[in-house]
Every structure is written in structure tokens, then in C-alpha cells.
PDB file of N, CA and C in Angstrom:
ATOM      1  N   UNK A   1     182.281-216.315 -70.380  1.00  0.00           N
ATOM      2  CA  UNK A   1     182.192-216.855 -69.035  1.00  0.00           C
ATOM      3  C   UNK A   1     182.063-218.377 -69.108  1.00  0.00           C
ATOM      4  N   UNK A   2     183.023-219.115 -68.337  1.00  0.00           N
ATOM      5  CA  UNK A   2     182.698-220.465 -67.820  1.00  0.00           C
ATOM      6  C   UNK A   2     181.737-220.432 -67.333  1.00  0.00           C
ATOM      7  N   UNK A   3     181.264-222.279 -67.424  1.00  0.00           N
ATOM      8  CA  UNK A   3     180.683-222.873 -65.786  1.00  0.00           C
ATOM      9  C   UNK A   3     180.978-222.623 -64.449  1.00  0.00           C
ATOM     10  N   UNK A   4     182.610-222.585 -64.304  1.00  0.00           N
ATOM     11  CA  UNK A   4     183.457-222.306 -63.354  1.00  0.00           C
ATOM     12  C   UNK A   4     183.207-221.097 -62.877  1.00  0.00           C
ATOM     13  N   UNK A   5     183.089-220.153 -63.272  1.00  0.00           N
ATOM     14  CA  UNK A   5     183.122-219.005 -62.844  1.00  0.00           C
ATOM     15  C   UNK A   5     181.841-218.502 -62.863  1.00  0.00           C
ATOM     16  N   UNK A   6     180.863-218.649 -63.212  1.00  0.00           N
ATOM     17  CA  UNK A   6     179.434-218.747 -63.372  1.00  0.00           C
ATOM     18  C   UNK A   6     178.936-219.591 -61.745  1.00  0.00           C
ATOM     19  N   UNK A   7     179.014-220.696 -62.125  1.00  0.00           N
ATOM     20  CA  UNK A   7     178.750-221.535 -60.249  1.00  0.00           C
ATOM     21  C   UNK A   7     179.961-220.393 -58.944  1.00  0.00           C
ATOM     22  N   UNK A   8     181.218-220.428 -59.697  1.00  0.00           N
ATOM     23  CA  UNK A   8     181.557-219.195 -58.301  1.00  0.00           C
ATOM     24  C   UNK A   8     181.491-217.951 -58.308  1.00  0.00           C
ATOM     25  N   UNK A   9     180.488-217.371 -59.436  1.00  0.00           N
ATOM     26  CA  UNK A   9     180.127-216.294 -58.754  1.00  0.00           C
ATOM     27  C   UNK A   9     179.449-216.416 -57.824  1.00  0.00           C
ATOM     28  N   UNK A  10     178.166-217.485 -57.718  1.00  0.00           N
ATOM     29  CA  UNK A  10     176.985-217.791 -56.993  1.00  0.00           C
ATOM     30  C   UNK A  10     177.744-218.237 -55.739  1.00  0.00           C
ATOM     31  N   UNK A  11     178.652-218.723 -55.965  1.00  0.00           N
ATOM     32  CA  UNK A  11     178.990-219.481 -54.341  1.00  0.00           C
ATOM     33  C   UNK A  11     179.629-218.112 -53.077  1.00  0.00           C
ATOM     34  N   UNK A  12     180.165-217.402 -54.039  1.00  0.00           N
ATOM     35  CA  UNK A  12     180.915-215.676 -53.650  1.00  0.00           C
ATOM     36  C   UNK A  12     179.574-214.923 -53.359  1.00  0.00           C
ATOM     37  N   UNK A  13     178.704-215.074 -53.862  1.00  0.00           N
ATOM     38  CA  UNK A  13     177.437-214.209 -53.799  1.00  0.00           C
ATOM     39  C   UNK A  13     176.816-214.470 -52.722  1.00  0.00           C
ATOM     40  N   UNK A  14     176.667-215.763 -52.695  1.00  0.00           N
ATOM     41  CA  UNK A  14     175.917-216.342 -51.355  1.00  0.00           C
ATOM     42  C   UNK A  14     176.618-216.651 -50.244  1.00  0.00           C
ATOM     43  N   UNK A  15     178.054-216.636 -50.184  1.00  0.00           N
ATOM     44  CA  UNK A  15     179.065-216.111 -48.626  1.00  0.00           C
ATOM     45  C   UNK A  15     178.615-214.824 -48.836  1.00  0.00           C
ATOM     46  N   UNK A  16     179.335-213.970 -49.385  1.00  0.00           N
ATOM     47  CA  UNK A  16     179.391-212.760 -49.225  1.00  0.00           C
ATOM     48  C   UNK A  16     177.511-211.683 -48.598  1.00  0.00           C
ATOM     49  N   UNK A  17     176.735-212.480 -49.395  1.00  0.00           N
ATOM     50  CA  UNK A  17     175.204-212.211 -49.204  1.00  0.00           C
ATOM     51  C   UNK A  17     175.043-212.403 -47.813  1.00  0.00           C
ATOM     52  N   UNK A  18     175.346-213.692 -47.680  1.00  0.00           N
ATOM     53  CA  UNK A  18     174.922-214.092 -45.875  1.00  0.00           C
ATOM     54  C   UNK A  18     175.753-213.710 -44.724  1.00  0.00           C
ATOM     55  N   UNK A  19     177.132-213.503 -45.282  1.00  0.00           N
ATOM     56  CA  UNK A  19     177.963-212.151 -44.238  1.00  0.00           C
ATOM     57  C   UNK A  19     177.240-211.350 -43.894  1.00  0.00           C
ATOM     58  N   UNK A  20     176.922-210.394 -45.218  1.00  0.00           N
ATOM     59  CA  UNK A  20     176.370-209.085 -44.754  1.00  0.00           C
ATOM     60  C   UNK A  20     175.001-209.280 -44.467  1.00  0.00           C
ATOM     61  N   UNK A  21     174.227-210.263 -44.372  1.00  0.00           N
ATOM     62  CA  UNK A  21     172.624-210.468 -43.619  1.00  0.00           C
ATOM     63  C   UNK A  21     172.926-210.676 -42.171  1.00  0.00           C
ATOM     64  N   UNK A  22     173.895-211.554 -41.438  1.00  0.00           N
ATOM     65  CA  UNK A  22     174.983-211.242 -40.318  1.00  0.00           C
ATOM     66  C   UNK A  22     174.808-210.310 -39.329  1.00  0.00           C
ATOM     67  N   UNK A  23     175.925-209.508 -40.190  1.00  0.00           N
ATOM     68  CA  UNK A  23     176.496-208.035 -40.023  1.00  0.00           C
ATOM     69  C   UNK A  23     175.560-207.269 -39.353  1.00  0.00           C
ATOM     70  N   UNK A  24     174.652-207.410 -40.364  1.00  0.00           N
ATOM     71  CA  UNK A  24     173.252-206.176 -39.926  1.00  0.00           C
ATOM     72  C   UNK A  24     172.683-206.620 -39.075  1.00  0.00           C
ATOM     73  N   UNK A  25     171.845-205.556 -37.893  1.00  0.00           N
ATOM     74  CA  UNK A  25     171.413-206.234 -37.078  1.00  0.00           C
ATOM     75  C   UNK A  25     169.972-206.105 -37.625  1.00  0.00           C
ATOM     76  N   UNK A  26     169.410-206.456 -36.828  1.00  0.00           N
ATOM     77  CA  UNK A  26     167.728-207.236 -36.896  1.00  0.00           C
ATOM     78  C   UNK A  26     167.508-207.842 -38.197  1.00  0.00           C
ATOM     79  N   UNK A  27     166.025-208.554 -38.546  1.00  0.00           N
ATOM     80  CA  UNK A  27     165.770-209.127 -39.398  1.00  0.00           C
ATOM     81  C   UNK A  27     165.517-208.837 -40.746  1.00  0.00           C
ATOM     82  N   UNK A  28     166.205-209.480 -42.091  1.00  0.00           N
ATOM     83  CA  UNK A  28     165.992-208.722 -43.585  1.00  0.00           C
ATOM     84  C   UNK A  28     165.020-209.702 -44.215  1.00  0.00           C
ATOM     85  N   UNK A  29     164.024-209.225 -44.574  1.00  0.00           N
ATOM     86  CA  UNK A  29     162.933-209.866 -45.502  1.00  0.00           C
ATOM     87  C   UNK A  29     163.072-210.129 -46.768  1.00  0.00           C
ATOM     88  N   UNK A  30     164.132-210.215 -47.058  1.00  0.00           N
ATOM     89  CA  UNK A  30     164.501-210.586 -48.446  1.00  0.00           C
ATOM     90  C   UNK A  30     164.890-212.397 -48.760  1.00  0.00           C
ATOM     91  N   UNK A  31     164.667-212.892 -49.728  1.00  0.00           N
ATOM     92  CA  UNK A  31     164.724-214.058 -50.086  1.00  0.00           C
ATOM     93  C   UNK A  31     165.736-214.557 -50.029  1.00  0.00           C
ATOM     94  N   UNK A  32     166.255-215.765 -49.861  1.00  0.00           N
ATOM     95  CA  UNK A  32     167.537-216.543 -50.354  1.00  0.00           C
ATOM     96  C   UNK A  32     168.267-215.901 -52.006  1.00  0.00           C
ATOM     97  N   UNK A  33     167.377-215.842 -52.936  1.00  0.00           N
ATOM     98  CA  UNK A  33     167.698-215.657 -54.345  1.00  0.00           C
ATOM     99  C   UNK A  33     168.195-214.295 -54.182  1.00  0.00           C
ATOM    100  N   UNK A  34     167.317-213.751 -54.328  1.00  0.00           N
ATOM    101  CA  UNK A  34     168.122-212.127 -53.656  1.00  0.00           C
ATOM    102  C   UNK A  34     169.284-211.833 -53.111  1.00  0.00           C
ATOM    103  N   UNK A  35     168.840-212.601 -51.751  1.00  0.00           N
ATOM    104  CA  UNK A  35     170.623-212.287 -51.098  1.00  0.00           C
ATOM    105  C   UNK A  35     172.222-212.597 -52.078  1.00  0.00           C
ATOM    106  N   UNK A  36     171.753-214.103 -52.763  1.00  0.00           N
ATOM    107  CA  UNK A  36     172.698-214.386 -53.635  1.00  0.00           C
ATOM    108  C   UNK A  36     172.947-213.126 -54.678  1.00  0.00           C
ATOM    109  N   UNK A  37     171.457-212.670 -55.353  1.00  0.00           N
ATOM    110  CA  UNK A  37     171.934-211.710 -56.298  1.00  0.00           C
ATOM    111  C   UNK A  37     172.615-210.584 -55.968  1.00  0.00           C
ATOM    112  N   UNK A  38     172.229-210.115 -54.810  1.00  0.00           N
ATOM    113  CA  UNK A  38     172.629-209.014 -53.873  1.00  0.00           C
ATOM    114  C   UNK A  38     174.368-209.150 -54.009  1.00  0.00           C
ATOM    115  N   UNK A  39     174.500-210.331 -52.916  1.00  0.00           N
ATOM    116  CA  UNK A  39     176.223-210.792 -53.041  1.00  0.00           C
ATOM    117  C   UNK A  39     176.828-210.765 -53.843  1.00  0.00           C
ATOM    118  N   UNK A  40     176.602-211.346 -55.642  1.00  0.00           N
ATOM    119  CA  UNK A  40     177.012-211.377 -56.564  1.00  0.00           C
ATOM    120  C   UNK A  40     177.527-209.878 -57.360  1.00  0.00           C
ATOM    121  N   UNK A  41     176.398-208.989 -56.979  1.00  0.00           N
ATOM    122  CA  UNK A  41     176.108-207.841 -57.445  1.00  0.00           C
ATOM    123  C   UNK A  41     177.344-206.493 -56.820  1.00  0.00           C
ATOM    124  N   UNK A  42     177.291-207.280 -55.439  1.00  0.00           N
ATOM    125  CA  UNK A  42     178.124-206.548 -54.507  1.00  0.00           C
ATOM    126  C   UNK A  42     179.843-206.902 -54.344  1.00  0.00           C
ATOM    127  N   UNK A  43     179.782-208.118 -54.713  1.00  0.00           N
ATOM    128  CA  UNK A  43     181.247-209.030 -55.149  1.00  0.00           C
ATOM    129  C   UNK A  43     181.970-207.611 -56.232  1.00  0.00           C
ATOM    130  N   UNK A  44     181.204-207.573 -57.519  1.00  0.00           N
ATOM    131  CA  UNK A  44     182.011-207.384 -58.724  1.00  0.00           C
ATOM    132  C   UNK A  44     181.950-205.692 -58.301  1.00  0.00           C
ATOM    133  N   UNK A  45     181.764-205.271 -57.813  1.00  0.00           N
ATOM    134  CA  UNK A  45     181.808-203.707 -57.175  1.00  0.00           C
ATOM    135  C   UNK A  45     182.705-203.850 -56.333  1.00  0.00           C
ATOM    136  N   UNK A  46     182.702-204.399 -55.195  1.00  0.00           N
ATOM    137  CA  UNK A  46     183.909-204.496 -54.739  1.00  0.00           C
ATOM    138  C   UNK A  46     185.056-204.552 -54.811  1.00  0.00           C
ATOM    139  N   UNK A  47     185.172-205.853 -56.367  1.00  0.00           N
ATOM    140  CA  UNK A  47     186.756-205.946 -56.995  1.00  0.00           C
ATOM    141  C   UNK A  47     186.172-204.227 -57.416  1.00  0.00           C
ATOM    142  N   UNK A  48     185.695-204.230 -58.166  1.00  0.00           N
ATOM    143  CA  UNK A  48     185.864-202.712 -59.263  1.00  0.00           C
ATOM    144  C   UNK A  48     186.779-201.566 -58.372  1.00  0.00           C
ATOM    145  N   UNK A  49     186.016-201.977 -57.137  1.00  0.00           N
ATOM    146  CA  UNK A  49     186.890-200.412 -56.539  1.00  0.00           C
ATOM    147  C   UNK A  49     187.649-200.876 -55.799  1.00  0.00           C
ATOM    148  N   UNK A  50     188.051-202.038 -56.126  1.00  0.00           N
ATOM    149  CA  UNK A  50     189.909-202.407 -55.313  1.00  0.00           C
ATOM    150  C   UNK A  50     190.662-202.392 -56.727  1.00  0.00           C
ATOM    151  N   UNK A  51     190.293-202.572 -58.142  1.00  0.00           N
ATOM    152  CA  UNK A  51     190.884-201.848 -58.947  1.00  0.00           C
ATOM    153  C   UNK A  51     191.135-201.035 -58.975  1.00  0.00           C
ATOM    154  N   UNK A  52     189.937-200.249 -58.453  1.00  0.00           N
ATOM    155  CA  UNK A  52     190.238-198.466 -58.798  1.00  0.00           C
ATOM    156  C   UNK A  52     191.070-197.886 -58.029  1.00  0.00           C
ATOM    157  N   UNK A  53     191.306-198.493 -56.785  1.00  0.00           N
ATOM    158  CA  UNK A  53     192.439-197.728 -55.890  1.00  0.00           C
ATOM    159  C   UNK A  53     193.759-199.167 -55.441  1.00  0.00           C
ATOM    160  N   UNK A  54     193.813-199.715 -56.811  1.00  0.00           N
ATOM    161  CA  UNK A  54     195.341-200.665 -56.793  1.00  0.00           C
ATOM    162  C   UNK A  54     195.454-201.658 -55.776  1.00  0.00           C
ATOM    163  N   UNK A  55     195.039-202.104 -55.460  1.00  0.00           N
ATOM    164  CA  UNK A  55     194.916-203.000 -54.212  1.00  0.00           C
ATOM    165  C   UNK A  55     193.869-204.479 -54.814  1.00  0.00           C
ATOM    166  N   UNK A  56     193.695-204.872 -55.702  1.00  0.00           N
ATOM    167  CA  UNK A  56     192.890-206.286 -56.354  1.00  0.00           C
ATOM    168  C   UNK A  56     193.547-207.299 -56.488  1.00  0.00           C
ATOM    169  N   UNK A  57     194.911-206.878 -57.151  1.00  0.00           N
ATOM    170  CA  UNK A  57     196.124-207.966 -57.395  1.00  0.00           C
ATOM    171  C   UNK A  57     197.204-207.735 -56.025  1.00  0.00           C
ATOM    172  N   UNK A  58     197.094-208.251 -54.979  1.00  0.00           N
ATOM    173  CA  UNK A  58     198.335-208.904 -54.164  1.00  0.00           C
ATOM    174  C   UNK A  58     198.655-209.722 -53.923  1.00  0.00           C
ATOM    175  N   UNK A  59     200.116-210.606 -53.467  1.00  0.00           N
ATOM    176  CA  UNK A  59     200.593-211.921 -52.916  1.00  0.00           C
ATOM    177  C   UNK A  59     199.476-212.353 -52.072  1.00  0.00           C
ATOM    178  N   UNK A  60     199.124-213.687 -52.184  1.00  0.00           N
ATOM    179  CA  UNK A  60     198.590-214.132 -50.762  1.00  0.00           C
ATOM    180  C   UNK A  60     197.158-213.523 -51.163  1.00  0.00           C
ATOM    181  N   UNK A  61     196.028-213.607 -50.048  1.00  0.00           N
ATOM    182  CA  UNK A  61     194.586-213.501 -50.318  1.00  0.00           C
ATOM    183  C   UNK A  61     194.573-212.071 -50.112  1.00  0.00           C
ATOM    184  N   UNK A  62     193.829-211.489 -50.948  1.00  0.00           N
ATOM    185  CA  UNK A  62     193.298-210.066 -50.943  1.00  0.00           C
ATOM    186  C   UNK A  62     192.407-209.917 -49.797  1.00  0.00           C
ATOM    187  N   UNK A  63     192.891-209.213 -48.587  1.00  0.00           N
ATOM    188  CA  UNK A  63     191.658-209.329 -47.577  1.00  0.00           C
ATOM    189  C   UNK A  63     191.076-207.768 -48.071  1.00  0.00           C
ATOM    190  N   UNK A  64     191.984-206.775 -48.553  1.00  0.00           N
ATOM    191  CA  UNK A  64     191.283-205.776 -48.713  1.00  0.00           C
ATOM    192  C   UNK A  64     189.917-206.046 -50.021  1.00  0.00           C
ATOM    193  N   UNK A  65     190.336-206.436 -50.777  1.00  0.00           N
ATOM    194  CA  UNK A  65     189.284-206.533 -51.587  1.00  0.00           C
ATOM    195  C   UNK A  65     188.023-207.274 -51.239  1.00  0.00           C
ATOM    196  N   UNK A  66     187.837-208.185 -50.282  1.00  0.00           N
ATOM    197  CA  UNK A  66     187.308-208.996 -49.623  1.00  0.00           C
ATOM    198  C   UNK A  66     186.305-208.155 -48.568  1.00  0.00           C
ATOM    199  N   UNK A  67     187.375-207.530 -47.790  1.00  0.00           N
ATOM    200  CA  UNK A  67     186.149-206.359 -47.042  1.00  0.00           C
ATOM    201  C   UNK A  67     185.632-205.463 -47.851  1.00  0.00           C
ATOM    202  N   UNK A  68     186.270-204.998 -48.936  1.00  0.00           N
ATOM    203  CA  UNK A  68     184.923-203.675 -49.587  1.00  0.00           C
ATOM    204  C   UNK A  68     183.976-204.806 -50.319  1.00  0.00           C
ATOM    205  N   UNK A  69     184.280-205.623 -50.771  1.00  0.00           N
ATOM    206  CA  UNK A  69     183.278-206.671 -51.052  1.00  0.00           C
ATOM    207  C   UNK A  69     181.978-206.533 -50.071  1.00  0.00           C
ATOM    208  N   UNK A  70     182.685-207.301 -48.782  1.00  0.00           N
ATOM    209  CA  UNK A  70     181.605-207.602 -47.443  1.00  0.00           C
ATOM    210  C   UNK A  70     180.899-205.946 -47.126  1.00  0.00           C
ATOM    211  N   UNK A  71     181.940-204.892 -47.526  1.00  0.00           N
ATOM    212  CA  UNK A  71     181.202-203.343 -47.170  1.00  0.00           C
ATOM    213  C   UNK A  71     180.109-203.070 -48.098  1.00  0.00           C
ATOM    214  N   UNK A  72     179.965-203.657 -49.420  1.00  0.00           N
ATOM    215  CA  UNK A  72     178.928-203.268 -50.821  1.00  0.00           C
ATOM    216  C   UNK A  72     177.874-204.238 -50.743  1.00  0.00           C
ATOM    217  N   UNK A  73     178.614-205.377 -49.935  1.00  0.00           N
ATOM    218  CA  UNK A  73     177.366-206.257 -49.434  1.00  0.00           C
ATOM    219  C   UNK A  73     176.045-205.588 -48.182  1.00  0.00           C
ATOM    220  N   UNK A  74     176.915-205.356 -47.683  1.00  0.00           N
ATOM    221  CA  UNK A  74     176.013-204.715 -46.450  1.00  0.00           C
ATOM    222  C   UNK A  74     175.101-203.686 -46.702  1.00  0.00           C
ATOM    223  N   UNK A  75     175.704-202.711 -47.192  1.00  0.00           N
ATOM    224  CA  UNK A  75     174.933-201.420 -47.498  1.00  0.00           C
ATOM    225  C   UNK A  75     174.158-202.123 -48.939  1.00  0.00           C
ATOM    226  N   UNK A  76     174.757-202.917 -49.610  1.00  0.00           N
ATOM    227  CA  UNK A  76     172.941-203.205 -50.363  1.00  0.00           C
ATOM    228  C   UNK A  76     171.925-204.282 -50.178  1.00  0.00           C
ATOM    229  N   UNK A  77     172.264-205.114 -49.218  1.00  0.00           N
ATOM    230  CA  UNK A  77     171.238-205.750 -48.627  1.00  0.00           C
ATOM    231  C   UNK A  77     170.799-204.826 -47.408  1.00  0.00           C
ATOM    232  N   UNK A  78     171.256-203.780 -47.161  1.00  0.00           N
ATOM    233  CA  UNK A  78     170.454-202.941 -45.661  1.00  0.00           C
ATOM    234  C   UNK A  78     169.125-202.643 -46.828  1.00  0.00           C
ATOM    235  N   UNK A  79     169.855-201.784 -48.304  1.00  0.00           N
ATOM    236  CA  UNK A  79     169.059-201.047 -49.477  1.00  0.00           C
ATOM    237  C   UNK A  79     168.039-201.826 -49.484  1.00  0.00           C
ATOM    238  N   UNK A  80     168.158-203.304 -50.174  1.00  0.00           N
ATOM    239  CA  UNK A  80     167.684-203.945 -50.879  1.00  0.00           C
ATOM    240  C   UNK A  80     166.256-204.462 -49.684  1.00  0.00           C
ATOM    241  N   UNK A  81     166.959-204.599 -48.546  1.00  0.00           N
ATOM    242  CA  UNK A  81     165.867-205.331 -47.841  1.00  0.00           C
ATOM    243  C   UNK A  81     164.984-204.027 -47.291  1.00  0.00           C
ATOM    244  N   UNK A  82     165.170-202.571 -47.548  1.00  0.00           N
ATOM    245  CA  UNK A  82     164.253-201.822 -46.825  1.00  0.00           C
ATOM    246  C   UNK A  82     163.417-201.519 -47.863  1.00  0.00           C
ATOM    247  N   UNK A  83     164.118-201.890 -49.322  1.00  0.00           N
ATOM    248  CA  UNK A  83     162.709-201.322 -50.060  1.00  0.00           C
ATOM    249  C   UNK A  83     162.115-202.836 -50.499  1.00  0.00           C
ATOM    250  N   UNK A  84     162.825-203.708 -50.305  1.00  0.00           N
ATOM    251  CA  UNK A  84     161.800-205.197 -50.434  1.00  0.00           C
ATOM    252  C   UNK A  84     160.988-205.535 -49.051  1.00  0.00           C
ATOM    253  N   UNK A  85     160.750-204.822 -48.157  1.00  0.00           N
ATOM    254  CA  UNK A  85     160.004-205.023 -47.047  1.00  0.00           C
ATOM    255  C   UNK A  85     159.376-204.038 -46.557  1.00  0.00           C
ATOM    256  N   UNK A  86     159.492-203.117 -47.774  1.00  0.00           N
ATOM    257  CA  UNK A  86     158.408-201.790 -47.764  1.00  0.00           C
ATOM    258  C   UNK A  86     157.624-201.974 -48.684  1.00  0.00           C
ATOM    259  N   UNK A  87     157.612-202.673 -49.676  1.00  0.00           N
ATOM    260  CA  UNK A  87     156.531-202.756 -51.139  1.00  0.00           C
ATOM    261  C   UNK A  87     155.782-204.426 -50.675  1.00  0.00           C
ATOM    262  N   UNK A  88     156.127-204.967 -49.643  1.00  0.00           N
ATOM    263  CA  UNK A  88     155.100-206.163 -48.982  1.00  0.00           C
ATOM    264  C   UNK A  88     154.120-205.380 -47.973  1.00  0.00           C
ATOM    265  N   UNK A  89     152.812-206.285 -48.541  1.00  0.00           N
ATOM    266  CA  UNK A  89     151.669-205.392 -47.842  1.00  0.00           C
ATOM    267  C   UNK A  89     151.373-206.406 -46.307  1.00  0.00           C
ATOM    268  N   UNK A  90     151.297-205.691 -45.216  1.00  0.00           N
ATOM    269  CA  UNK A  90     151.455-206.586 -43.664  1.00  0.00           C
ATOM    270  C   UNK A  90     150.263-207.233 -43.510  1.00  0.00           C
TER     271      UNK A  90
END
């Protein structure tokens, strides 16, 4: 791994993170760092399963790969923020 690709995972992590904090409605108690890891985490799953069903490599910008991205984002920051705002004591 580059620098290059190392700084854009983080920059992909943290669009993609703050889309899906967005998306969802009401408030997620999860950190800035998180969300990035979240995004990052949810990025490379996304390509994985636009590999898996042929659709990663097309002309022009991949929007499909882009939404299951923003879809793996969502559902694990909904995850991430219900059990990081269930193990904080009120």
C-alpha cells in the first residue's frame, strides 16, 4: 500500500461514513474516528461485492459500486452506533 491510497482510503471512508450518518435518521453517538473506520471498512465490502456480482470495473464512474458502498455504510454505522451507544453509561 501507498501513501496515496492509504490517505484515500480515509478520505472514501469519511464521505462514505458521513453519507450514511445522513441517511439515517436521528442521532449516532459514535465518534468522528469511527465513522471514518466504519466508511473505510464499508468501502472495501462494497467493492468486494461489486466484484462478486461483475459490476466494479465499468466505463465512466461506477455508481453501482458506489451505492452498495453507501448501502454497507449505512447498515454498519446503524450496527456500529447501536452497540456504541448501548455500552455508554447515561
Amino acid at each position: 500500500m501507498t501513501i496515496q491510497s492509504i490517505i484515500g482510503a480515509i478520505v472514501i471512508g469519511l464521505i462514505i461514513g458521513a453519507l450514511a450518518r445522513l441517511i439515517l435518521p436521528g442521532k449516532q453517538n459514535i465518534p468522528i474516528w469511527l465513522t471514518i473506520v466504519v466508511g473505510i471498512v464499508a468501502a472495501f465490502i462494497g467493492t468486494g461485492i461489486a466484484r462478486w456480482i461483475g459490476v466494479a470495473d465499468t466505463s465512466g464512474i461506477d455508481w453501482i459500486e458506489i451505492l452498495l458502498q453507501l448501502g454497507a455504510a449505512v447498515v454498519l454505522v446503524g450496527i456500529v452506533g447501536g452497540l456504541y451507544g448501548s455500552r455508554r453509561v447515561h
